[in-house]
Protein backbone atom coordinates (compact mmCIF):
# COMPACT_ATOMS: atom_id res chain seq x y z
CA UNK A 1 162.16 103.65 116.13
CA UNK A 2 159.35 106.48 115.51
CA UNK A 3 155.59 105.05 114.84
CA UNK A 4 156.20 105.83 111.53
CA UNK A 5 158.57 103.61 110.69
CA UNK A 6 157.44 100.52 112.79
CA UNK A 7 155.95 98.10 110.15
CA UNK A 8 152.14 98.44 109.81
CA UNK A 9 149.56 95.66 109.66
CA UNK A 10 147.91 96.76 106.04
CA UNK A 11 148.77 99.42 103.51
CA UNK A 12 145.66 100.67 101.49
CA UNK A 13 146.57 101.62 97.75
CA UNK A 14 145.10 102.76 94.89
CA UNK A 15 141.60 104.36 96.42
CA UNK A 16 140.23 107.51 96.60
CA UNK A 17 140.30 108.71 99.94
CA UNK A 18 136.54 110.63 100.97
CA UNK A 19 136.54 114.01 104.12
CA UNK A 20 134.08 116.17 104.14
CA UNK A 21 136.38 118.47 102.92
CA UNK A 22 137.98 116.67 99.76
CA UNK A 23 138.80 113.53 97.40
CA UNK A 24 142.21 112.71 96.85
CA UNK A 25 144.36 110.16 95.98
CA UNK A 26 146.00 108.68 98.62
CA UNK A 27 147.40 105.61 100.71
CA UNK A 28 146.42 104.25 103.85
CA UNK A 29 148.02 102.59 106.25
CA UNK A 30 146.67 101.01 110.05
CA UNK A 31 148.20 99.46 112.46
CA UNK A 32 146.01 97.72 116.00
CA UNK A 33 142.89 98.73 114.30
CA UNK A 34 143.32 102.16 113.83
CA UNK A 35 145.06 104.38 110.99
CA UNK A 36 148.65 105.37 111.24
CA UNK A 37 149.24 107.54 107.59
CA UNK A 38 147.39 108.95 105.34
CA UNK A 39 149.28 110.14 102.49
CA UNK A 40 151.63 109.52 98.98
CA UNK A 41 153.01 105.93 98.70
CA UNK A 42 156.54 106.81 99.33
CA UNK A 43 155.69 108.52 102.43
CA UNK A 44 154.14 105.05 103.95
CA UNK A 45 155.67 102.80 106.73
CA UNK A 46 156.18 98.85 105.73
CA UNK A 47 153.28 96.87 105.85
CA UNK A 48 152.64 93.21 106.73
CA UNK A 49 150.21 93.25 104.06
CA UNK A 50 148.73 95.32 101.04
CA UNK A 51 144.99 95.94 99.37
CA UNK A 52 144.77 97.43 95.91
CA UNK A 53 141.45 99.98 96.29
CA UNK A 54 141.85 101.39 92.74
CA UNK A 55 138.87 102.19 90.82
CA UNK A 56 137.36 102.46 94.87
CA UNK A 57 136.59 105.85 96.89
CA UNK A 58 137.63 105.29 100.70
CA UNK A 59 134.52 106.84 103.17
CA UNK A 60 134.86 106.67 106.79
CA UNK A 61 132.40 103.78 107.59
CA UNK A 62 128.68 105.41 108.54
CA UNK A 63 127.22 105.76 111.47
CA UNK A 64 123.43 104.96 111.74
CA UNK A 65 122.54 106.61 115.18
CA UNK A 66 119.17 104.83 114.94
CA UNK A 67 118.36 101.29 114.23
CA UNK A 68 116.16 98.59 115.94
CA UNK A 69 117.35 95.23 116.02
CA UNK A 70 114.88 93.55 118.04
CA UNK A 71 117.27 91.27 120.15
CA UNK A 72 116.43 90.37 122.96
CA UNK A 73 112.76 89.61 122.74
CA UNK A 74 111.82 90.04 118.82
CA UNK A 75 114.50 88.05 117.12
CA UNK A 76 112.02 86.28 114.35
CA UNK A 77 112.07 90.06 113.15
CA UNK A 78 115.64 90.36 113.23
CA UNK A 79 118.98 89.91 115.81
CA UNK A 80 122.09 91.54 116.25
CA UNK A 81 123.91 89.14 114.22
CA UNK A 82 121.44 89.35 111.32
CA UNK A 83 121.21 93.25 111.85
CA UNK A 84 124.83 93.71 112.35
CA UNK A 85 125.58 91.87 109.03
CA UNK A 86 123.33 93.82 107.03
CA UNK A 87 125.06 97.25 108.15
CA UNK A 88 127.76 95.88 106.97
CA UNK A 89 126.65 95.21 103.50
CA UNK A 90 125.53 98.96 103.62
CA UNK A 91 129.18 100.54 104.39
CA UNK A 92 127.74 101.07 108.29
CA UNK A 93 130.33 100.43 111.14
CA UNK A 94 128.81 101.83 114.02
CA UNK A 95 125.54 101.35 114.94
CA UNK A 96 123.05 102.59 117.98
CA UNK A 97 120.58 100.50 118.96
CA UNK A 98 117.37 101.64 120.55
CA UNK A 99 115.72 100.50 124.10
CA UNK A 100 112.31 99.24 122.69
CA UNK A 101 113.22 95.69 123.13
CA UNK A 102 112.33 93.04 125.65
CA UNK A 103 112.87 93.71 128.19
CA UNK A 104 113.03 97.45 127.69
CA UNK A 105 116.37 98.85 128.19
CA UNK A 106 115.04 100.82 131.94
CA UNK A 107 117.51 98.70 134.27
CA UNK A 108 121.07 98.41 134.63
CA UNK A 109 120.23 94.85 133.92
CA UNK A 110 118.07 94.78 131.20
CA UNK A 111 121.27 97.08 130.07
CA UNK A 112 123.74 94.37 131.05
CA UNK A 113 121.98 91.55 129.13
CA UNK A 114 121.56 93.79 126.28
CA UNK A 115 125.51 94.28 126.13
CA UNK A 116 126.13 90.23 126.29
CA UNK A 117 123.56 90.00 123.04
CA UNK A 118 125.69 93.11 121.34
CA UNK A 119 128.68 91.58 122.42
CA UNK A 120 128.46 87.88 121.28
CA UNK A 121 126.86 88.65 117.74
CA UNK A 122 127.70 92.08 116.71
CA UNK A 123 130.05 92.31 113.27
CA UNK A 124 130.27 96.04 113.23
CA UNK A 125 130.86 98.69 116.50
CA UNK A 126 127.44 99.44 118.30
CA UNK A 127 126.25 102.02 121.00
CA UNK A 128 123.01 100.86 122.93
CA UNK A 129 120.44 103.66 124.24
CA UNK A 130 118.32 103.51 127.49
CA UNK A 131 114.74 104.67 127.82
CA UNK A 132 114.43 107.51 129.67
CA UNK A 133 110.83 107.39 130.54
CA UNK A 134 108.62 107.56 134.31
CA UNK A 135 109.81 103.77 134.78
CA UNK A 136 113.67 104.30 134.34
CA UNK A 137 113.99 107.72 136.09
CA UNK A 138 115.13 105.79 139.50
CA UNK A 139 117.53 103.76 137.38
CA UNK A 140 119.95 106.49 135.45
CA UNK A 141 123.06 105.93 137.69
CA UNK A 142 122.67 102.28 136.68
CA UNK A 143 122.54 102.62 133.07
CA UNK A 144 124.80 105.58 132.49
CA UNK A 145 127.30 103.35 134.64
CA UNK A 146 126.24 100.46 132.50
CA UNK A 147 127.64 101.69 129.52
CA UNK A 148 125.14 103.72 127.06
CA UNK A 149 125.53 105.97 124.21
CA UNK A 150 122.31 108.08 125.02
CA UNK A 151 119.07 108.02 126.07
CA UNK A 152 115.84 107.70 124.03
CA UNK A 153 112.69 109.13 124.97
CA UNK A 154 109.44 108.36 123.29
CA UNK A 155 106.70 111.36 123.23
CA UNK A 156 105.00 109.44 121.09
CA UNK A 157 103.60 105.87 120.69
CA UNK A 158 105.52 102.99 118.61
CA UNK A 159 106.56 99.55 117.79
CA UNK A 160 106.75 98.01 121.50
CA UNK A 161 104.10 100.96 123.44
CA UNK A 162 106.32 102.06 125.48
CA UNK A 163 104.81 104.66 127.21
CA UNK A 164 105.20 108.08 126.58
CA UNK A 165 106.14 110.13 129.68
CA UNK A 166 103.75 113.48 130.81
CA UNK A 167 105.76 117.01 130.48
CA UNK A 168 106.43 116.35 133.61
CA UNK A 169 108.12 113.66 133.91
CA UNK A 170 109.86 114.82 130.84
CA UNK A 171 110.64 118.14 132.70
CA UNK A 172 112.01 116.22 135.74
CA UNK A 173 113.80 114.02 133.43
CA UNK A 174 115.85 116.62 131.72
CA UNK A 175 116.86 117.85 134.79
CA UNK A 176 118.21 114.45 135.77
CA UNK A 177 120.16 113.74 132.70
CA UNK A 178 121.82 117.70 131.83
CA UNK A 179 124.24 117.42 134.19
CA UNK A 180 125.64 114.26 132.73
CA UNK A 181 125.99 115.82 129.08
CA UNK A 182 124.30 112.41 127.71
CA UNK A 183 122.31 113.73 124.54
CA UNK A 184 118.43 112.60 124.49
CA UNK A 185 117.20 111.48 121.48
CA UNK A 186 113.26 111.93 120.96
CA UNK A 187 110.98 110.55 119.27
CA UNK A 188 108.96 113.58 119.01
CA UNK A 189 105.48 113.66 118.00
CA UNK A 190 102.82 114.09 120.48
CA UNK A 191 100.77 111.16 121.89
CA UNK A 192 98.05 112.47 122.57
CA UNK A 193 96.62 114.28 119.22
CA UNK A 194 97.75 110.74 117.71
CA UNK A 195 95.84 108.30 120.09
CA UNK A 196 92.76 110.61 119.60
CA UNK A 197 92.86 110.91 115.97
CA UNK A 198 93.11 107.34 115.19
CA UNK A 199 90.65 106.06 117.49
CA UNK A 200 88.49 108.64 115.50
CA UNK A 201 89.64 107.59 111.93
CA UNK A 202 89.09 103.49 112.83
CA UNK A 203 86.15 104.26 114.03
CA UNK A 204 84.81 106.14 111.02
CA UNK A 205 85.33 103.07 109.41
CA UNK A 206 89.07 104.39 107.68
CA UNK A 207 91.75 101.27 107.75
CA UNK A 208 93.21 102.25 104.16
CA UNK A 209 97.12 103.36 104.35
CA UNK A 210 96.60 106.50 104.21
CA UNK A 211 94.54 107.21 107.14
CA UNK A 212 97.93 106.28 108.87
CA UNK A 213 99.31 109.77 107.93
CA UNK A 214 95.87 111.34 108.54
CA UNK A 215 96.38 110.61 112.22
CA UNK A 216 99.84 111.71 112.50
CA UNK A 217 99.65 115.03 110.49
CA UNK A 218 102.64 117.29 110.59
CA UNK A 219 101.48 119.52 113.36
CA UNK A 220 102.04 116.50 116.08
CA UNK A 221 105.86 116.52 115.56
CA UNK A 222 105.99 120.87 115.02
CA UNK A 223 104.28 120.51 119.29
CA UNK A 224 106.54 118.09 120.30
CA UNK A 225 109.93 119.76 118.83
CA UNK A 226 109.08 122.99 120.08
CA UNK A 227 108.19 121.89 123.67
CA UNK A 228 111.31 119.51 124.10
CA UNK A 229 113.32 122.53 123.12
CA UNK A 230 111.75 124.89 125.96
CA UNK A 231 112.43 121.85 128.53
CA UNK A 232 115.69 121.74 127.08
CA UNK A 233 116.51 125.32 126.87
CA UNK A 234 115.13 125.25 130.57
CA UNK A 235 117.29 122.55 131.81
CA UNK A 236 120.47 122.54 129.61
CA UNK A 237 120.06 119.18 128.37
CA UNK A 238 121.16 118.63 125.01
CA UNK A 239 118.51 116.89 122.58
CA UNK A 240 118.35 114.96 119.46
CA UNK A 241 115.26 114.88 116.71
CA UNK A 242 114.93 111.62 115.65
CA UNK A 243 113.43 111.08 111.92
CA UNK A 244 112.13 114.32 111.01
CA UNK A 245 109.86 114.37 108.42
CA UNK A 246 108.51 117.15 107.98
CA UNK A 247 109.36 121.22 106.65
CA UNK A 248 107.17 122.42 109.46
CA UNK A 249 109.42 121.07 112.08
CA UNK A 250 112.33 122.84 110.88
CA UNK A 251 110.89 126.41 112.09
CA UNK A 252 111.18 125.31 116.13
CA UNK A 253 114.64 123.64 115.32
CA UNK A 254 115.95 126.81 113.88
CA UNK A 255 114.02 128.77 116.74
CA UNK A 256 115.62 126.79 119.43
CA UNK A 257 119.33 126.58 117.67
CA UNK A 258 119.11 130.62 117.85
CA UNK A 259 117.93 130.66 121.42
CA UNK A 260 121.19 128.68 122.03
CA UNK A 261 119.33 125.19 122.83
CA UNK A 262 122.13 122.32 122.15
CA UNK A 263 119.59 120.28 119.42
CA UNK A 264 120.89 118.59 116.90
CA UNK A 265 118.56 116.61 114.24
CA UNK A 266 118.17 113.54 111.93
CA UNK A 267 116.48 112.67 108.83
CA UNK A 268 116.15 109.47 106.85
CA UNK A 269 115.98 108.44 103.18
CA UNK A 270 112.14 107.52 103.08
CA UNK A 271 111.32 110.87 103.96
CA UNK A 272 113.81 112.59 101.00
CA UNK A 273 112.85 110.11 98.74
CA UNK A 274 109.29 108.92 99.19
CA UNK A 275 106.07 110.51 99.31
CA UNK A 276 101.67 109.88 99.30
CA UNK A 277 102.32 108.96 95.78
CA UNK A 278 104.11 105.51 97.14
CA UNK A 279 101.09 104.26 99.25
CA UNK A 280 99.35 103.20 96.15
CA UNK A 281 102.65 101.07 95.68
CA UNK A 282 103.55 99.83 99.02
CA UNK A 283 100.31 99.57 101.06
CA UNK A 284 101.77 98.66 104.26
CA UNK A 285 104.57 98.31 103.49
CA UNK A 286 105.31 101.61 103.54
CA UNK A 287 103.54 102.60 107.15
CA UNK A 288 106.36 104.00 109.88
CA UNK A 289 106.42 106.61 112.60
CA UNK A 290 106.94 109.43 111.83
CA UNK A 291 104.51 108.57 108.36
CA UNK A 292 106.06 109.39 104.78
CA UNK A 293 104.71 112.54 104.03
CA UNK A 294 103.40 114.77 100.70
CA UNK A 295 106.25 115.28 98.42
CA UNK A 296 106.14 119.42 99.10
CA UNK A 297 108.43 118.11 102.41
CA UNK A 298 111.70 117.10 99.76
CA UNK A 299 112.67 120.14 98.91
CA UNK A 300 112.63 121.96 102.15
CA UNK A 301 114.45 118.45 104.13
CA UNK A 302 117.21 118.70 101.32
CA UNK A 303 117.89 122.36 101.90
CA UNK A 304 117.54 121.96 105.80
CA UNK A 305 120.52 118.71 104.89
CA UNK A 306 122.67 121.06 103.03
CA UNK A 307 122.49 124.22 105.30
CA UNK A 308 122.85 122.23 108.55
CA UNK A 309 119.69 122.71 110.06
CA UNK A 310 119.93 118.84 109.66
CA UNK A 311 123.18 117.79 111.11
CA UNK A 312 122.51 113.73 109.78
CA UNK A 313 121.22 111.10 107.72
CA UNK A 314 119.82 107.85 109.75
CA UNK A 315 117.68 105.10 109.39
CA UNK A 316 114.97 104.20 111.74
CA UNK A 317 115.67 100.48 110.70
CA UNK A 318 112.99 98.98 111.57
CA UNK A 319 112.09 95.46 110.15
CA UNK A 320 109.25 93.34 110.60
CA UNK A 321 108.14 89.93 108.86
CA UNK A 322 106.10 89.96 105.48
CA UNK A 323 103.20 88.81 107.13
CA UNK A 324 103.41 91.55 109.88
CA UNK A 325 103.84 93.94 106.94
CA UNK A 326 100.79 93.24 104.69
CA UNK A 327 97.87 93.03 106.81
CA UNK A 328 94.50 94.70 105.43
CA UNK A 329 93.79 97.12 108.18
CA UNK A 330 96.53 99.47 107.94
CA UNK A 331 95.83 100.04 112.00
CA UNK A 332 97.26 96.62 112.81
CA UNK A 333 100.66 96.57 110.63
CA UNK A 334 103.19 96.68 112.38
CA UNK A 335 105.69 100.35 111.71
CA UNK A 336 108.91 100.43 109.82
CA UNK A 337 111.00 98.42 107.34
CA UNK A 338 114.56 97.99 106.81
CA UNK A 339 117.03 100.18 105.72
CA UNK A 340 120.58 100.20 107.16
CA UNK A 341 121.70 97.88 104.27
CA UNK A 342 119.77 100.75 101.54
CA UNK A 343 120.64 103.96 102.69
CA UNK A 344 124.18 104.07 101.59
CA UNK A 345 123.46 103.20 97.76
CA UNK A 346 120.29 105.45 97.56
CA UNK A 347 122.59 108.47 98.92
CA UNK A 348 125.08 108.05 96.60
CA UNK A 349 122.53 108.16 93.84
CA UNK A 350 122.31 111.60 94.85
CA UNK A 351 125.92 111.84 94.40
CA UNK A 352 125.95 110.12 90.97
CA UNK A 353 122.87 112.30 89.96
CA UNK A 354 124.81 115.77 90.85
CA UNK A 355 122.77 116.42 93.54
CA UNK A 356 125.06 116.88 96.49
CA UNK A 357 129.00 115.64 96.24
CA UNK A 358 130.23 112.80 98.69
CA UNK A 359 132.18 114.89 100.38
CA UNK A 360 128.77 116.23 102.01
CA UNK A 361 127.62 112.79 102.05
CA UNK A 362 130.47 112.16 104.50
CA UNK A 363 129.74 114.89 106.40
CA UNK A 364 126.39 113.51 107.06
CA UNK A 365 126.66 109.76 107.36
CA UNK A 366 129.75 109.73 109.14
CA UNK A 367 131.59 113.18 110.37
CA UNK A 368 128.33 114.56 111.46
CA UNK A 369 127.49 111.77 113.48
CA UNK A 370 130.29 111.17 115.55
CA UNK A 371 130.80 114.43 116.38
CA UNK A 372 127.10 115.12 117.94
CA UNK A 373 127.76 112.10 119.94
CA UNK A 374 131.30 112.73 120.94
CA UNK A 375 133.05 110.16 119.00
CA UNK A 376 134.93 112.46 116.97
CA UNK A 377 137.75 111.82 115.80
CA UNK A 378 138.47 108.31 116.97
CA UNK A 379 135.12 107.43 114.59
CA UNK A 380 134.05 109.43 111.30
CA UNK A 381 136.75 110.41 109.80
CA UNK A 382 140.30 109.13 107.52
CA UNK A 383 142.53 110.56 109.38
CA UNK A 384 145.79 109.88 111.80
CA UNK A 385 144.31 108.24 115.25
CA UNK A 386 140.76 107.07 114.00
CA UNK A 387 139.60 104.03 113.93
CA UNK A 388 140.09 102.51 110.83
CA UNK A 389 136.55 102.06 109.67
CA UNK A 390 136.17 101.91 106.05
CA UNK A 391 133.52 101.89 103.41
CA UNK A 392 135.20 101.22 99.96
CA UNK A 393 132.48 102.31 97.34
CA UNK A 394 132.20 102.19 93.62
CA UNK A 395 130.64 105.19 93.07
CA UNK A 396 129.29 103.98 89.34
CA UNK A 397 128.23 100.89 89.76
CA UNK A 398 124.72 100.29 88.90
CA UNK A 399 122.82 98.28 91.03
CA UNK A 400 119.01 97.10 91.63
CA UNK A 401 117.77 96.86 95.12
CA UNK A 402 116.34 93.59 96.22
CA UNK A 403 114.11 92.77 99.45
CA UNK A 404 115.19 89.06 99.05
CA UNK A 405 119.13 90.09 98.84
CA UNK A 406 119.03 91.59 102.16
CA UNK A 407 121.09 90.20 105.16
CA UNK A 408 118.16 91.15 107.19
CA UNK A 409 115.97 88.55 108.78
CA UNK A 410 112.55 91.38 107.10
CA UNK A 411 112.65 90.93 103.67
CA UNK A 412 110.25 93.38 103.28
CA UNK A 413 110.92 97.40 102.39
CA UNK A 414 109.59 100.25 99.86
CA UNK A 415 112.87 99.71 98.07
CA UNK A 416 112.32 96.81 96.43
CA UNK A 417 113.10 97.47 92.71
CA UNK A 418 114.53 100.40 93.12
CA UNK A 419 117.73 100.99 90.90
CA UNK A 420 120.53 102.45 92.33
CA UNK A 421 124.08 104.30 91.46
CA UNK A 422 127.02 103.66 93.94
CA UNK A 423 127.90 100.45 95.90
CA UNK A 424 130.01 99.40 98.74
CA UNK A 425 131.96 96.36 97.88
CA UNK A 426 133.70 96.40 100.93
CA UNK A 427 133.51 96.92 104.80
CA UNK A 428 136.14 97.29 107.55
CA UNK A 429 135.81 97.77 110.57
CA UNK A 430 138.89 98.78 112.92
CA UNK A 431 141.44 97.40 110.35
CA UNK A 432 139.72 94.27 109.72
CA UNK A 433 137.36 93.32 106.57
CA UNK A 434 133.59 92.14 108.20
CA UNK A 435 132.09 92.59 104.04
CA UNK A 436 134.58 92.15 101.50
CA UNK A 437 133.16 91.36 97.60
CA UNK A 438 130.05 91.60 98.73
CA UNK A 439 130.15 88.76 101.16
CA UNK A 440 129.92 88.39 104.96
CA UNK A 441 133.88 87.63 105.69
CA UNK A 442 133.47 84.70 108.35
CA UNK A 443 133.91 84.80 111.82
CA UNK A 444 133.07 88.53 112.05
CA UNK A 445 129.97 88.08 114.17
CA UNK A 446 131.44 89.15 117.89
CA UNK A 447 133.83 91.30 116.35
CA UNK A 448 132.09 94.50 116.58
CA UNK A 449 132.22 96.09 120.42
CA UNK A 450 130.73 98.82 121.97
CA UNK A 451 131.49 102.41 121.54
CA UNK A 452 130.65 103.94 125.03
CA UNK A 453 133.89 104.05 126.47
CA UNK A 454 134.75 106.45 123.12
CA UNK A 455 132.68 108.51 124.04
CA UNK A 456 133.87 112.14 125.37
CA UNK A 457 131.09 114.84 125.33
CA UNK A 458 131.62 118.39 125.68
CA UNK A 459 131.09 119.90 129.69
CA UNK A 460 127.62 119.29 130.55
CA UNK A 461 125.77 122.82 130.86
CA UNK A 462 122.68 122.19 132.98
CA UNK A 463 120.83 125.05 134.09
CA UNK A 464 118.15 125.94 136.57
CA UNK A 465 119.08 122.68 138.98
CA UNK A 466 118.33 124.87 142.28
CA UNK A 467 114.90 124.57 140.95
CA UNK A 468 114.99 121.25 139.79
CA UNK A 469 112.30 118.98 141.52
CA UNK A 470 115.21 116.55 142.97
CA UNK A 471 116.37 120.03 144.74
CA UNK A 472 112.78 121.36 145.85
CA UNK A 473 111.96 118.19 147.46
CA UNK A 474 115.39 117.94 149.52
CA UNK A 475 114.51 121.44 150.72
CA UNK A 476 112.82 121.48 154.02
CA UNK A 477 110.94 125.12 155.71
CA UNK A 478 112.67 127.12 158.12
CA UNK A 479 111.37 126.68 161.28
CA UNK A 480 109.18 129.54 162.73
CA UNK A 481 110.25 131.95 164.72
């Protein structure tokens, strides 16, 4: 009996199926968690059971490649159960979880406890980065044995101060991690202009929101792009731009992409869709790092989107409580606020507005993605072999955001209020429903398992190594004659 004709465990009817290529009408069936057919209903095997997705489009679930969920160490902010749950409510089946927990993720077991936490609570797939940083250098065989999706290095300072590593460590750091094709993702804005401009700004007496933004103007993330390309460039390491926010950064992206430099890039909703005009609104609420910046930076992150210069949309989910949210001094709020349950429905605004189609919302929520970090096509897509991860999305239903309807433990976000076009009423994740009528399906907490082992990056091309400080230490003088 041929595959297609063993029975399979669900037939799909009705929807809409979503590439990044087209819409069409179609059936779907899966079988052991992943899909089997895609095509016309008399071209379908038997199925144990059937679900009727009319008046629904079908997207491959999204993948958020950046998310904090606090656990282990700041679970009154959030856990991976409540963090898990609430990418599910926003159509997100994978997620990547950064190091800045405690303990940081710099040891194979810091790693290894990490991966029980994922393991036991998680309702959707995950991928968990290590720091790569001056304390984790001597630990990379541990964690890239250990099971990570990436590393995350912090050039600049954030929730948890993790310490952000001199050029050279970065240099030597690069060279460590090119030959193993791992992509670094950065967050890239340069300490050192920050710590000096706020201590200068607080003590000038500014605490008001927007001296936030005064201390991280554009210029610190247009430094720290262009010199992680060089080190990449030098190295061959392949890098990632977390949360770019800004039109300025896009010139050393392009630069580097033309000089051949493997970087790929990420932006995030706040920054499309917020601007100074919202600080009145949010106080801060609305502080994060990189800041929300002048509204000029739209335009120029939409185009950047739509020509590729930006391969992705993420998050940066980054909750807090209410209390750690609305403090007077702007200086001692805590960054970031939810969003991996918002993103979905504010993107398909865009859709609903004419903006952009959802076929390019695919692309960038879920194709893109997986691709850059060699998931593709077991993750991102609808197609024969891929997991079947599903978002099933009503792409006109109306809908009002709500910080007190969020699965989320920080009920606390710029969003609040904000009306919406587009919905996902349902989530599945490797054939199995985890959200399904807008409600957490039971039992779906441990479901969701880690991605590593998907994960098959292209050759690594490092570059340089015979000058690589691992090699010029090693090297001892000849002897004189």
């Amino acid at each position: 009996m041929n595959a297609m004709a063993r029975e399979a465990d669900l037939l799909i009817r009705n929807g809409r199926v979503v590439t990044p290529d087209e819409v069409s009408e179609a059936c779907v069936a899966v079988r052991d968690g992943r899909i089997v057919a895609v095509g016309a209903a008399d071209a379908m095997p038997p199925a144990r059971e059937t679900f009727d997705a009319a008046g629904l489009h079908i997207l491959p679930g999204a993948i958020d490649v950046h998310v904090h969920f606090r656990d282990p160490g700041y679970t009154h902010k959030e856990d991976f159960e409540s963090g898990t749950a609430a990418a599910a409510f926003g159509g997100v089946t994978t997620v990547f979880d950064m190091p800045n927990t405690l303990p940081t993720v710099a040891t194979g077991a810091a790693l290894a406890q990490k991966h029980a936490v994922a393991a036991a609570k998680a309702c959707v797939d995950y991928g968990l980065y290590a720091v790569l940083g001056e304390e984790s250098l001597d630990h990379l065989p541990d964690l890239i044995a250990g099971g990570i999706i990436g590393f995350k290095l912090y050039m600049g300072n954030t929730f948890g101060r993790i310490p952000s590593p001199s050029t050279g460590a970065m240099l030597e750091a690069f060279e460590r991690v090119a030959p193993t094709g791992l992509r670094i993702a950065l967050h890239a804005e340069t300490n050192s202009i920050m710590e000096r401009r706020q201590a200068r700004l607080a003590a000038s007496g500014r605490s008001d929101p927007l001296a936030h933004l005064a201390s991280r103007p554009a210029v610190v993330a247009v430094e720290a792009v262009a010199r992680a390309a060089i080190l990449a460039e030098w190295t061959g390491a392949r890098i990632h731009v977390l949360h770019i926010s800004s039109a300025a950064e896009l010139a050393p992206l392009r630069d580097a992409r033309a000089r051949g430099v493997d970087v790929t890039g990420e932006t995030c909703p706040h920054y499309l869709l917020l601007g100074t005009a919202d600080y009145a609104r949010c106080g801060g609420v609305i502080r994060v790092n990189p800041p929300v910046r002048e509204a000029d930076n739209h335009g120029p992150l939409w185009a950047a989107l739509r020509d590729g210069t930006i391969d992705m949309i993420a998050t940066d989910h980054a909750p807090h409580t209410p209390e750690e949210k609305t403090r007077a001094d702007i200086w001692a709020v805590d960054c970031g606020f939810p969003g991996v349950e918002s993103q979905m429905p504010l993107m398909l605004s865009g859709v609903a507005q004419g903006h952009y189609s959802v076929c390019d919302y695919v692309r960038w929520s879920a194709e893109n993605p997986a691709k850059v970090f060699g998931l593709h096509p077991r993750k991102g897509a609808v197609a024969v072999g891929a997991d079947a991860d599903f978002a099933f999305v009503d792409l006109a239903r109306r809908w009002t955001l709500r910080d007190a309807d969020l699965q989320s433990r920080s009920k606390i976000s710029p969003w609040d209020g904000r009306a919406v076009t587009g919905l996902p009423v349902h989530t599945m994740v490797r054939g199995r429903f985890v959200m399904r009528d807008r409600a957490l399906v039971p039992g779906s907490a441990g479901f969701g398992r880690s991605v590593h082992p998907l994960q098959s990056m292209p050759p690594a091309q490092p570059r340089h190594q015979d000058q690589s400080l691992a090699a010029v230490t090693a090297q001892r003088p000849e002897a004189a004659e």
